[in-house]
C-alpha atoms as a PDB file:
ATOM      1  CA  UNK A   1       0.201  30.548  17.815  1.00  0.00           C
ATOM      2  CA  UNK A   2       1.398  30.661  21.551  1.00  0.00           C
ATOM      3  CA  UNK A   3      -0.219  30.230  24.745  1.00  0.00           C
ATOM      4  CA  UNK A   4      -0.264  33.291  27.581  1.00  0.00           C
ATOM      5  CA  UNK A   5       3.419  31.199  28.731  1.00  0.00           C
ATOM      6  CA  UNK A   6       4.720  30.628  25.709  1.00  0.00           C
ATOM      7  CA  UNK A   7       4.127  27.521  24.705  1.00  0.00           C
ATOM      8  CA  UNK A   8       2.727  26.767  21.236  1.00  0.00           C
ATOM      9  CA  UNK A   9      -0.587  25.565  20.564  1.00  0.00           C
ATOM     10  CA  UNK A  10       0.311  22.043  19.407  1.00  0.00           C
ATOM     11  CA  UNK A  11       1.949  21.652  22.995  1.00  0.00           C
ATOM     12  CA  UNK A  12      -1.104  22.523  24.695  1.00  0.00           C
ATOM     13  CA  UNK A  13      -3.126  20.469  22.541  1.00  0.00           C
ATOM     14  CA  UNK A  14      -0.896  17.512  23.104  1.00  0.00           C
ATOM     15  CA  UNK A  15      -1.174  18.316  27.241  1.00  0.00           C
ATOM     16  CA  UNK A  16      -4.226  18.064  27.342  1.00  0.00           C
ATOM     17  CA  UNK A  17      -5.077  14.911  25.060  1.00  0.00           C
ATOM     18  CA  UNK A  18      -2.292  13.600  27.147  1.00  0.00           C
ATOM     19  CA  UNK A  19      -4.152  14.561  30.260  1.00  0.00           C
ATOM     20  CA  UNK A  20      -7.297  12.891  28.906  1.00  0.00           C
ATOM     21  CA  UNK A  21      -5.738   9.764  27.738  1.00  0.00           C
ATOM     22  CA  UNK A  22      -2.300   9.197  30.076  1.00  0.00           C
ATOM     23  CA  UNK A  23      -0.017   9.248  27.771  1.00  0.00           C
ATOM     24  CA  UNK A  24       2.319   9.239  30.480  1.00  0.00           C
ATOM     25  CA  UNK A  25       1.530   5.813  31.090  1.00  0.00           C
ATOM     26  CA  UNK A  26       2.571   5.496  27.789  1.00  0.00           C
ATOM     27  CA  UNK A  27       6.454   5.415  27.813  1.00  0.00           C
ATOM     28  CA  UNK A  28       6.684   2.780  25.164  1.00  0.00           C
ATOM     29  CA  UNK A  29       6.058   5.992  22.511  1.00  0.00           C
ATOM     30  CA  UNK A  30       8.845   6.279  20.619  1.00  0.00           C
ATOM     31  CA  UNK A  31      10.627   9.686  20.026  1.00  0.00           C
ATOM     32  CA  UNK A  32       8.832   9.538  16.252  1.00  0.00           C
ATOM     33  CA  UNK A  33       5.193   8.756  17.483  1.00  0.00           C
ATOM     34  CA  UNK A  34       5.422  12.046  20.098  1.00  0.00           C
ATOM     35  CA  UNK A  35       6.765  14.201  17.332  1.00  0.00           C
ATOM     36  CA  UNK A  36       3.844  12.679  15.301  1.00  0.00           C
ATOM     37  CA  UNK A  37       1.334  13.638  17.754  1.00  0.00           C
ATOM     38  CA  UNK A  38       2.703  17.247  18.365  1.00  0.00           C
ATOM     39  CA  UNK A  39       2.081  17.819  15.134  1.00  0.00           C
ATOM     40  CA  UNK A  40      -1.245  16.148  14.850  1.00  0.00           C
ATOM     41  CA  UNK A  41      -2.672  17.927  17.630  1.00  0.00           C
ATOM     42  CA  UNK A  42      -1.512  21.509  15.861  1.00  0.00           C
ATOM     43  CA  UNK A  43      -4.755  22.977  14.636  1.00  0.00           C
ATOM     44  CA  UNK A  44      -2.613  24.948  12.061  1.00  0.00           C
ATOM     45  CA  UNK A  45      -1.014  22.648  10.153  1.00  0.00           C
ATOM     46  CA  UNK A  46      -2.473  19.803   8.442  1.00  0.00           C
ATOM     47  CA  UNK A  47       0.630  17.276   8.656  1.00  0.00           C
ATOM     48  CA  UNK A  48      -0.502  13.935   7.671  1.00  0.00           C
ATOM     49  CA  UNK A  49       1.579  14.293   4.977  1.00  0.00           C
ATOM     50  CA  UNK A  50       4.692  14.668   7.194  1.00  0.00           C
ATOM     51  CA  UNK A  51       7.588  11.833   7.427  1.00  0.00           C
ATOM     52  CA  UNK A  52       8.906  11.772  10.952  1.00  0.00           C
ATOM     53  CA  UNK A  53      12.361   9.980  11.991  1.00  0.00           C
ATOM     54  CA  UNK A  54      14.569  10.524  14.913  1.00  0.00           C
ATOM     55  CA  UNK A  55      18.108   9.339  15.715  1.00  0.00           C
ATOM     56  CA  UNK A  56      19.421  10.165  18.745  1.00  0.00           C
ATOM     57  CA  UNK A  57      17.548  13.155  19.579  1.00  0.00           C
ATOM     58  CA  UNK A  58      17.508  14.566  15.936  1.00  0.00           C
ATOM     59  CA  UNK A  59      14.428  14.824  13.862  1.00  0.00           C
ATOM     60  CA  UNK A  60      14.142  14.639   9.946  1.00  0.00           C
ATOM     61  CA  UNK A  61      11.036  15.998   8.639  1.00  0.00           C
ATOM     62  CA  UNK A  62       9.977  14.817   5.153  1.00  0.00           C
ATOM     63  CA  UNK A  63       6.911  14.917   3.079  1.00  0.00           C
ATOM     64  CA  UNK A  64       4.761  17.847   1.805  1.00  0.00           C
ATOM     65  CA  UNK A  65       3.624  21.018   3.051  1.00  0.00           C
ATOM     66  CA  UNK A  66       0.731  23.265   1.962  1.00  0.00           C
ATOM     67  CA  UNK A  67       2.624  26.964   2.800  1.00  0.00           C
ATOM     68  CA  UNK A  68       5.973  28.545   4.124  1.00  0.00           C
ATOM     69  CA  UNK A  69       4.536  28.810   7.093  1.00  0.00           C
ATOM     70  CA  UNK A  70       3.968  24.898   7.733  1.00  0.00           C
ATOM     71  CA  UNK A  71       7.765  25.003   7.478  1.00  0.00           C
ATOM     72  CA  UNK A  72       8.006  26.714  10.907  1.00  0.00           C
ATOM     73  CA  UNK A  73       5.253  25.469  12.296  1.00  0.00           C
ATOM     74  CA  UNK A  74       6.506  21.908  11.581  1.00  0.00           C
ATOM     75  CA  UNK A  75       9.779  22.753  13.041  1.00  0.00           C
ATOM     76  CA  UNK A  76       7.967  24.471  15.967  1.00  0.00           C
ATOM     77  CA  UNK A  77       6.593  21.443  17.108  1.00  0.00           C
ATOM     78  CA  UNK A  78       8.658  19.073  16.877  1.00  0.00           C
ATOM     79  CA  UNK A  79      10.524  21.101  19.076  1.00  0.00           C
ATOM     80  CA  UNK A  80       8.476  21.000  21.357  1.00  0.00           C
ATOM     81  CA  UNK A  81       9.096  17.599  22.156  1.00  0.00           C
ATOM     82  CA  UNK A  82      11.307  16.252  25.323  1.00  0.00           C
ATOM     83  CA  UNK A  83      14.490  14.892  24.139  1.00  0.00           C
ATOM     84  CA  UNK A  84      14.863  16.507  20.510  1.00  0.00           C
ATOM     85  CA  UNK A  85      17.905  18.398  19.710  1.00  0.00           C
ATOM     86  CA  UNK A  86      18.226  19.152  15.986  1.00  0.00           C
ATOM     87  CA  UNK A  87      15.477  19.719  13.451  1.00  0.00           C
ATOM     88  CA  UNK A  88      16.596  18.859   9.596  1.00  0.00           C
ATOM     89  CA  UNK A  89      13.751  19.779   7.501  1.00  0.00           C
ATOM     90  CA  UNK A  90      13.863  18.262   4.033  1.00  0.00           C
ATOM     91  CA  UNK A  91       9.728  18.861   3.245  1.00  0.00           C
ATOM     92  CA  UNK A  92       8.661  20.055  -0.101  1.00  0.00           C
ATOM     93  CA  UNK A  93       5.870  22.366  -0.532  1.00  0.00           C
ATOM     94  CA  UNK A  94       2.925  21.871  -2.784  1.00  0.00           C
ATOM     95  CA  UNK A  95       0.995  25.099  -3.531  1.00  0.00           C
ATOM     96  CA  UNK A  96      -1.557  22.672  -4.321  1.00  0.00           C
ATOM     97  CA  UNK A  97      -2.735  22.087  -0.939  1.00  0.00           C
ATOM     98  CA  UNK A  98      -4.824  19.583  -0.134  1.00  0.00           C
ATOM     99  CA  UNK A  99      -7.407  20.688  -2.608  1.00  0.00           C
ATOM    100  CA  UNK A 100      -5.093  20.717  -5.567  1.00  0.00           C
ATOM    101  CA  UNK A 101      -5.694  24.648  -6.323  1.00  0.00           C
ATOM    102  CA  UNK A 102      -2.788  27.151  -6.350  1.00  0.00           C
ATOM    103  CA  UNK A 103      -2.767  29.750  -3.759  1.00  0.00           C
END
């Protein structure tokens, strides 16, 4: 989902924790714990499943997701981070969800 200016929900989540908490007094964050919280802060995808590394501006995604649609979303927001340049997404998905029930 997208704000009125375009930017996706997980962006304006993370703005505004970031306004609460200062997380730009925070520059010790590595590229990894950002693309962490973008997608923690995404009400529509549950992503604690998600393995995050970045090298040199590229993010590998790895882990399990629930539907298709966490593929995108996952890739959305890591996007949305400052600095990242590539997105290889190597996630698996598990129809199971987090209940362990088939869709």
């Amino acid at each position: 989902m997208a704000s009125a200016d375009g930017r996706s929900t997980a962006t304006v989540a993370l703005e505004a924790t970031c306004g609460l908490i200062g997380c730009t007094t925070a520059p010790h964050k590595t590229a990894a714990e950002w693309v962490e919280a973008a997608l923690l802060a995404d009400p529509n995808i549950y992503a604690r499943h998600t393995d995050i590394e970045v090298d040199r501006g590229m993010v590998h995604l790895g882990g399990f997701v629930w539907d298709n649609d966490d593929f995108r979303i996952a890739r959305r927001d890591a996007a949305s981070v400052a600095g990242v340049t590539e997105i290889v997404t190597d996630m698996e998905l598990d129809r199971g969800g987090i209940a362990g029930i088939g869709k």
